[in-house]
Structure formats: C-alpha cells, structure tokens
C-alpha atoms as a PDB file:
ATOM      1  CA  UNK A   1      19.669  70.879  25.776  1.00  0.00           C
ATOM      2  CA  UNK A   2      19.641  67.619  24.385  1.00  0.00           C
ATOM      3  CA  UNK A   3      21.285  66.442  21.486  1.00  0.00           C
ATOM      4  CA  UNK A   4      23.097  63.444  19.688  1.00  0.00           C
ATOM      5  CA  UNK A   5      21.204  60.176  21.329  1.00  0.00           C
ATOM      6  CA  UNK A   6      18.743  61.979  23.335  1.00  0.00           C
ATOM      7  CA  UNK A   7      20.627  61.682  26.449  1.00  0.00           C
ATOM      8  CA  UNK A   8      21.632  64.852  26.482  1.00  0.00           C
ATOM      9  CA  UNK A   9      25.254  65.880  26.378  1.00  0.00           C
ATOM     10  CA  UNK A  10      25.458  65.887  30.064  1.00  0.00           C
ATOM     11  CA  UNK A  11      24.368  62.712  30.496  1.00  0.00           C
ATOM     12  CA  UNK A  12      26.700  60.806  28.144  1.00  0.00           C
ATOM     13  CA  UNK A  13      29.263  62.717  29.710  1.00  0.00           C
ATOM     14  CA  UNK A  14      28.505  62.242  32.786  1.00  0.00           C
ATOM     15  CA  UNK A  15      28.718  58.535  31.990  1.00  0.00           C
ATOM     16  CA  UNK A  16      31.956  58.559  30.093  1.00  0.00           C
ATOM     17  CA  UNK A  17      33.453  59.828  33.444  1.00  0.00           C
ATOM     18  CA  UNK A  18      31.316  57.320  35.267  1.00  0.00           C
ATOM     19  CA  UNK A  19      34.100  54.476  33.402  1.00  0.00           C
ATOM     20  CA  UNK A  20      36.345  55.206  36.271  1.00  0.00           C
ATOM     21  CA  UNK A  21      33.627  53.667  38.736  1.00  0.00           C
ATOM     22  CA  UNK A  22      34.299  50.410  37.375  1.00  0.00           C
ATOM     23  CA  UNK A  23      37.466  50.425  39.188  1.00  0.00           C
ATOM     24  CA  UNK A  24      36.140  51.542  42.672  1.00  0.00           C
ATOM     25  CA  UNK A  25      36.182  54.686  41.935  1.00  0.00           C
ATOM     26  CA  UNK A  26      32.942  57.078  42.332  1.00  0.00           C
ATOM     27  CA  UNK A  27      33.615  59.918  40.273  1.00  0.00           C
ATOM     28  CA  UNK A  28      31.487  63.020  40.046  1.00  0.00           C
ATOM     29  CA  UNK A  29      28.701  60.767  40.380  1.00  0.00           C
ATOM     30  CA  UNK A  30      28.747  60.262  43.540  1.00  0.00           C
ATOM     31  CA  UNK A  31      31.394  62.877  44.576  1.00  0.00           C
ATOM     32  CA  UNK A  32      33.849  61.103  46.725  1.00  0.00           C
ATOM     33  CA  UNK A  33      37.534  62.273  46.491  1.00  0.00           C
ATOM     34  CA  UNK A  34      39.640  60.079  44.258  1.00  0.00           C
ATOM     35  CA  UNK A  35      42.716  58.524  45.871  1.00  0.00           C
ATOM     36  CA  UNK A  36      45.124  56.645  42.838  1.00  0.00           C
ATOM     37  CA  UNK A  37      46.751  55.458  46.174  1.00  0.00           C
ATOM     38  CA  UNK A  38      43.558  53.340  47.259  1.00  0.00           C
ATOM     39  CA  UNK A  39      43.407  52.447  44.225  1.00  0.00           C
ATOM     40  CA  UNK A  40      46.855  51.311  43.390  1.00  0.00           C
ATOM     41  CA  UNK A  41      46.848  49.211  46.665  1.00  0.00           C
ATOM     42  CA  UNK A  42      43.653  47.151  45.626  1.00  0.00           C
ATOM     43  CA  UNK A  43      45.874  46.144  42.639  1.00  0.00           C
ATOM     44  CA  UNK A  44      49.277  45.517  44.991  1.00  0.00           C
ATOM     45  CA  UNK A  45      50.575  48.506  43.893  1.00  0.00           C
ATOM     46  CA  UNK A  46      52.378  50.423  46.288  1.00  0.00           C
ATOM     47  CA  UNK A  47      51.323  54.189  46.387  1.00  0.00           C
ATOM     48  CA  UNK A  48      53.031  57.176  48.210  1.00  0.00           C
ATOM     49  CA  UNK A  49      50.593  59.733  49.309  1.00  0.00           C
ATOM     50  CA  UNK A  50      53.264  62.380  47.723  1.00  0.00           C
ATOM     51  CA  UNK A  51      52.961  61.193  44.421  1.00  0.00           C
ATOM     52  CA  UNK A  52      49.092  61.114  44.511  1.00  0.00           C
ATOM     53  CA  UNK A  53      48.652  64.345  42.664  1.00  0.00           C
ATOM     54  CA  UNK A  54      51.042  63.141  40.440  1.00  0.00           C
ATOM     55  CA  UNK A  55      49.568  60.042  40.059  1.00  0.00           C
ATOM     56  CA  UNK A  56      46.079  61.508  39.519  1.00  0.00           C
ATOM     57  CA  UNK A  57      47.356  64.059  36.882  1.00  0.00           C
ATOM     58  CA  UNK A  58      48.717  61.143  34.796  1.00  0.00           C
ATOM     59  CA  UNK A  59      46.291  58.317  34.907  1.00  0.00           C
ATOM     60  CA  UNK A  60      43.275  61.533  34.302  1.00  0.00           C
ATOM     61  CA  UNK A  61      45.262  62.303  31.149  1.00  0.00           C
ATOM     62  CA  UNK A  62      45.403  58.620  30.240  1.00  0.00           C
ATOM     63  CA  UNK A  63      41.576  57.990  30.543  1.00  0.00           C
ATOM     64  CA  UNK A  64      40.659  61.071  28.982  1.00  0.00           C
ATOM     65  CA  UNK A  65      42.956  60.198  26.488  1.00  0.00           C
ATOM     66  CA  UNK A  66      40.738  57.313  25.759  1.00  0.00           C
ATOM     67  CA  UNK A  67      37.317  59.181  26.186  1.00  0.00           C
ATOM     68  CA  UNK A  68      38.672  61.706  23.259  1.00  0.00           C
ATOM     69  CA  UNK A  69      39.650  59.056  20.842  1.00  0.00           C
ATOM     70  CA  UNK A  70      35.893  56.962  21.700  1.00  0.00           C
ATOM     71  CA  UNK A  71      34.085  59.990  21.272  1.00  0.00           C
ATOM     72  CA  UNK A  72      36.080  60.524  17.882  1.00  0.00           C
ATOM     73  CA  UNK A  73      35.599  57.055  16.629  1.00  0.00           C
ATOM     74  CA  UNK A  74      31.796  57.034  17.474  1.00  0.00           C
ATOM     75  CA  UNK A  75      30.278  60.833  17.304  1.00  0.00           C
ATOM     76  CA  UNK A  76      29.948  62.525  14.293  1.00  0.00           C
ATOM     77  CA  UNK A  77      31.894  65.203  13.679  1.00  0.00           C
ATOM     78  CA  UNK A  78      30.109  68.137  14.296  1.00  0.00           C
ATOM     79  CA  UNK A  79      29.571  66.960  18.281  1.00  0.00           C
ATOM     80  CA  UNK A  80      32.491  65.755  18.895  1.00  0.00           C
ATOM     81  CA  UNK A  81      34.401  68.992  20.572  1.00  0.00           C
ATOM     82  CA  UNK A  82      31.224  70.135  22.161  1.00  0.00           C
ATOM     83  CA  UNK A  83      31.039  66.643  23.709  1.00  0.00           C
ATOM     84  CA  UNK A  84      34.635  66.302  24.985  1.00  0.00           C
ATOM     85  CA  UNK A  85      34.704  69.847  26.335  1.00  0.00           C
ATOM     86  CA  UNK A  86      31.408  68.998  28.227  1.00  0.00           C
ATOM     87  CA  UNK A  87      33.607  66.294  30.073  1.00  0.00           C
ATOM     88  CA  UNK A  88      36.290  68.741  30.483  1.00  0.00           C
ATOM     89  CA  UNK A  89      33.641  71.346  32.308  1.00  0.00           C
ATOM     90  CA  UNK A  90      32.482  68.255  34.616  1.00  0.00           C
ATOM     91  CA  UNK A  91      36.197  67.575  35.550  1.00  0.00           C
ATOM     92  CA  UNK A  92      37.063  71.382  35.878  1.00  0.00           C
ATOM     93  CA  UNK A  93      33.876  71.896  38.003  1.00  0.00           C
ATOM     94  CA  UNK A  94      35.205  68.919  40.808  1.00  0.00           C
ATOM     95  CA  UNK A  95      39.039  69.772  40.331  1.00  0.00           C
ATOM     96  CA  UNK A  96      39.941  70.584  43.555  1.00  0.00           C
ATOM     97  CA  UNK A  97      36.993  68.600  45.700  1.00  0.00           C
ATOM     98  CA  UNK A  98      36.932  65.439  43.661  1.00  0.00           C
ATOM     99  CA  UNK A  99      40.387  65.385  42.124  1.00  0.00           C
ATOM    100  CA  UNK A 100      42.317  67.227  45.203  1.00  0.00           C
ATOM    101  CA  UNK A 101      44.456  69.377  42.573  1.00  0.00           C
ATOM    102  CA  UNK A 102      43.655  72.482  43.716  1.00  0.00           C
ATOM    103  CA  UNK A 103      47.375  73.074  43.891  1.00  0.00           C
ATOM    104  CA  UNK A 104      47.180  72.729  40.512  1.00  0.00           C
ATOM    105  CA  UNK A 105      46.183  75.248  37.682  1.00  0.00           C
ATOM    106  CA  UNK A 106      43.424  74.113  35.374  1.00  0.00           C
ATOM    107  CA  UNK A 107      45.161  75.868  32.061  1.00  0.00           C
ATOM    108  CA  UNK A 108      48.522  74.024  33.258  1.00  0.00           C
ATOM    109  CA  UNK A 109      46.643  70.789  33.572  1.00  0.00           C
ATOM    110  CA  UNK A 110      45.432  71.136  30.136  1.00  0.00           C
ATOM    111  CA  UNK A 111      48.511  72.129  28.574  1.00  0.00           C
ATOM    112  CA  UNK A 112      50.095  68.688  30.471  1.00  0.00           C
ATOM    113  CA  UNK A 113      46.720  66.634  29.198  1.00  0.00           C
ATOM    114  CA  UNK A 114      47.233  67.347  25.543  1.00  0.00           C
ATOM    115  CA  UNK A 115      51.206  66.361  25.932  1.00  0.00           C
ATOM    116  CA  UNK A 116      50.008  63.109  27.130  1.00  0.00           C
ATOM    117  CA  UNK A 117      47.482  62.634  24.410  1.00  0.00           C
ATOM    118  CA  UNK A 118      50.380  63.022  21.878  1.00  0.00           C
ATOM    119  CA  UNK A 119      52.202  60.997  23.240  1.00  0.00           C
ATOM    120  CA  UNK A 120      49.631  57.979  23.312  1.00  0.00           C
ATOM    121  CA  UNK A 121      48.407  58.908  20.167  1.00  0.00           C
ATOM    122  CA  UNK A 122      51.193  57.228  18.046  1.00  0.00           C
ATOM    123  CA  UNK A 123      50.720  54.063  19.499  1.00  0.00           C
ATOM    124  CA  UNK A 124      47.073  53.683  20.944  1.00  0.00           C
ATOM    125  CA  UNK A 125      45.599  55.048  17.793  1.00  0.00           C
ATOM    126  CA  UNK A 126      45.976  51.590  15.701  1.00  0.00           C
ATOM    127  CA  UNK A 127      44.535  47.952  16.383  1.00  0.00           C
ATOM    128  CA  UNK A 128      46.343  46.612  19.879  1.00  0.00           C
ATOM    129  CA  UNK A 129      46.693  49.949  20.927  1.00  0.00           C
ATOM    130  CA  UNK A 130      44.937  50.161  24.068  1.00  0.00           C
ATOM    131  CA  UNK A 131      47.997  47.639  25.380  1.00  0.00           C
ATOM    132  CA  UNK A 132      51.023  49.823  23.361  1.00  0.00           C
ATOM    133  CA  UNK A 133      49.179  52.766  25.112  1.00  0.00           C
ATOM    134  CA  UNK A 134      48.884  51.176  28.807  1.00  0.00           C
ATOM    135  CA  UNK A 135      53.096  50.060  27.718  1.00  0.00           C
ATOM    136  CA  UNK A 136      54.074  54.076  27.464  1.00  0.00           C
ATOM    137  CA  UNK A 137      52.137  54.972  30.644  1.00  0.00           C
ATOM    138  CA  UNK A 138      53.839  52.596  32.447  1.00  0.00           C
ATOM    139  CA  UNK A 139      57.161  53.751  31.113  1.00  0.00           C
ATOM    140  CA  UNK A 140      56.365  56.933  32.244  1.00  0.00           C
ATOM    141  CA  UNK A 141      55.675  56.875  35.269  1.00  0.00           C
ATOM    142  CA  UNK A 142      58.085  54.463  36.314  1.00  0.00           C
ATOM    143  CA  UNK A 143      60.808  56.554  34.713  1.00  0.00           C
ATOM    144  CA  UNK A 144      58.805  59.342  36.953  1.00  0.00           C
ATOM    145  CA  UNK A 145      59.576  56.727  39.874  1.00  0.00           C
ATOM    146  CA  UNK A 146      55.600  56.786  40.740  1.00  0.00           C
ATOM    147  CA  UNK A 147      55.803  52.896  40.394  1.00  0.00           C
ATOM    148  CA  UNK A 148      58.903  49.950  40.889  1.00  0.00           C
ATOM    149  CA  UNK A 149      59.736  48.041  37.651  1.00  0.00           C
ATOM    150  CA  UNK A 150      57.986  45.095  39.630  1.00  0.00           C
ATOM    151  CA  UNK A 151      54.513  46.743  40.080  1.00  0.00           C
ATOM    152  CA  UNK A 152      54.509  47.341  35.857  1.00  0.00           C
ATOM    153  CA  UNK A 153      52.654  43.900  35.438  1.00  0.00           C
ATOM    154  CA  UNK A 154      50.001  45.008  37.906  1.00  0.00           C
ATOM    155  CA  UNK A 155      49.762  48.172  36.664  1.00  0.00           C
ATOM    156  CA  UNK A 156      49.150  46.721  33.093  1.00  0.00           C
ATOM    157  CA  UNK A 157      46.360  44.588  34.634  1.00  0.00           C
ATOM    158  CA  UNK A 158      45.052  47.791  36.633  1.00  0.00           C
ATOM    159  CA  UNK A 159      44.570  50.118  33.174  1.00  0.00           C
ATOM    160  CA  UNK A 160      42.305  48.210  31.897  1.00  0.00           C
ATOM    161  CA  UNK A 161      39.863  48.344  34.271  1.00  0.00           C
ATOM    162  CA  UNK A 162      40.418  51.726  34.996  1.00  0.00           C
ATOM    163  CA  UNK A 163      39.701  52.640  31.129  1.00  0.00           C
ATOM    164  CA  UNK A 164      36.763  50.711  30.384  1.00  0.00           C
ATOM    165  CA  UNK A 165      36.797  51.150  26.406  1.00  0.00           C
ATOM    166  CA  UNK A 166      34.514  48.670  25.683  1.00  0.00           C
ATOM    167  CA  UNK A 167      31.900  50.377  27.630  1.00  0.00           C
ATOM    168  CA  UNK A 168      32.923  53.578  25.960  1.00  0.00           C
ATOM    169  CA  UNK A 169      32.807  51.960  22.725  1.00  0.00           C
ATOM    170  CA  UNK A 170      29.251  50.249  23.168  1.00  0.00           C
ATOM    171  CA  UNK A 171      27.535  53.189  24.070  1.00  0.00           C
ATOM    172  CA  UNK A 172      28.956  55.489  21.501  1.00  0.00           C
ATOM    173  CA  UNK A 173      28.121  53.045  18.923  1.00  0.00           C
ATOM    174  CA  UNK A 174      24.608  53.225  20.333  1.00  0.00           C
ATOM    175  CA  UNK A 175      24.502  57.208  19.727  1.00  0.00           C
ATOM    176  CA  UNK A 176      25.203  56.847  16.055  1.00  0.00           C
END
C-alpha cells in the first residue's frame, strides 16, 4: 500500500536503512552480513570479533536513533509510528542473517534500543547535536571497552558517515 510520497512505506524504509550503505555497508538491500569489525578497520579502528555483536547492537541503536528523530522532524504525525515500525519489521525480518544476532532476543533488543534513544535524546535533539550525540556513543562504548581512548577521534569521523542525516533529512523533506 502506498502512502505518504508515493513511494510506498516500504520503499522509504527500505532506503532509510539503505544510509548504512554509504559506509560500505550493504544492508538488507543487498543482504550481505554486516561486520562493525570490517567496518571499524576501514576507519583504523581496531575491532575484536567478540565484541561484534556488541558492537552491532550499539551502533544499530545509534542509527536508528537518528532514523526515528528524521522521520519525526519530516513526516507528519499520523505516519510517523507506522513508518518507523516498518523499519523495525525490515531489521527484525534480517536479524539473525544480516545482523548475526540471533543469539539475541528481538524484545530484549528493543527494550536495549529505546535505552539508547534516551539517552541520545538529551543531547542530539538540539542544533549540534548529531556531534553531542556521536560524543555519548563514544563514551559508551569505550567505557564498554569496545574501543581505546585513542580510536575516539576515528570513531567520531566514522559516525558520520555511518548516519548519513543529511540524506535522511533531504528525502524526508521531499515527502512533505
């Protein structure tokens, strides 16, 4: 069924998840696994395969952070849920094969997401917040030791790339 821009909610959804590809990462799309450890390294990060799911868990919860609060600045009101828990279905649907978190239970996940998106909220929802936002991930998960304190300035170069909120932000504006 199609609604808002005439996309269809599938599609826009599809391409709000599609932000991660920017940073080498073929999500859903094109169905390859996603390894934060590949990742990391193209940055000079150094990864540890244990901490991947981890790792995943936390920088999923970041981005969608971001894809709730575009979709809230840009959708009106009445599509907004419907929307986000499209992308939600799409991420549930590849948890295990895309995300590798079968280990991992989907209502637990989404207890841990919303935990995350409080704790960004306070800071990433005013101007310059996409940088005091990227500041408390990387506090977390170096206090979680999933980075050193010297891979925090690469990490802070990494985020942005991985959340591509400009793109978010030009397309929603176009579904207005």
């Amino acid at each position: 069924m199609s609604r808002g821009c005439g996309r269809g909610f599938d599609r826009l959804a599809l391409w709000l998840l599609d932000g991660f590809s920017g940073a080498g990462i073929e999500l859903l799309i094109e169905g390859d696994p996603v390894s934060y450890t590949h990742l990391l390294s193209e940055y000079g990060i150094e990864g540890q395969e244990e901490h991947e799911e981890t790792m995943t868990r936390e920088l999923l919860s970041f981005t969608l952070y971001w894809v709730h609060a575009a979709v809230n600045a840009h959708i009106p009101r009445k599509y907004r849920e419907v929307l986000f828990q499209r992308v939600l279905e799409l991420i549930q649907a590849d948890w295990a094969a895309t995300f590798k978190l079968e280990s991992v239970k989907w209502e637990d996940y989404l207890v841990e997401m919303e935990e995350r998106r409080a704790l960004y909220a306070p800071v990433g929802d005013y101007e310059g917040g996409a940088l005091a936002a990227s500041e408390e991930i990387s506090d977390l998960l170096e206090n979680q030791c999933l980075i050193q304190p010297e891979d925090r300035p690469k990490l802070l170069v990494l985020l942005p790339d991985l959340v591509p909120l400009d793109k978010y932000q030009e397309l929603l504006s176009q579904c207005v």
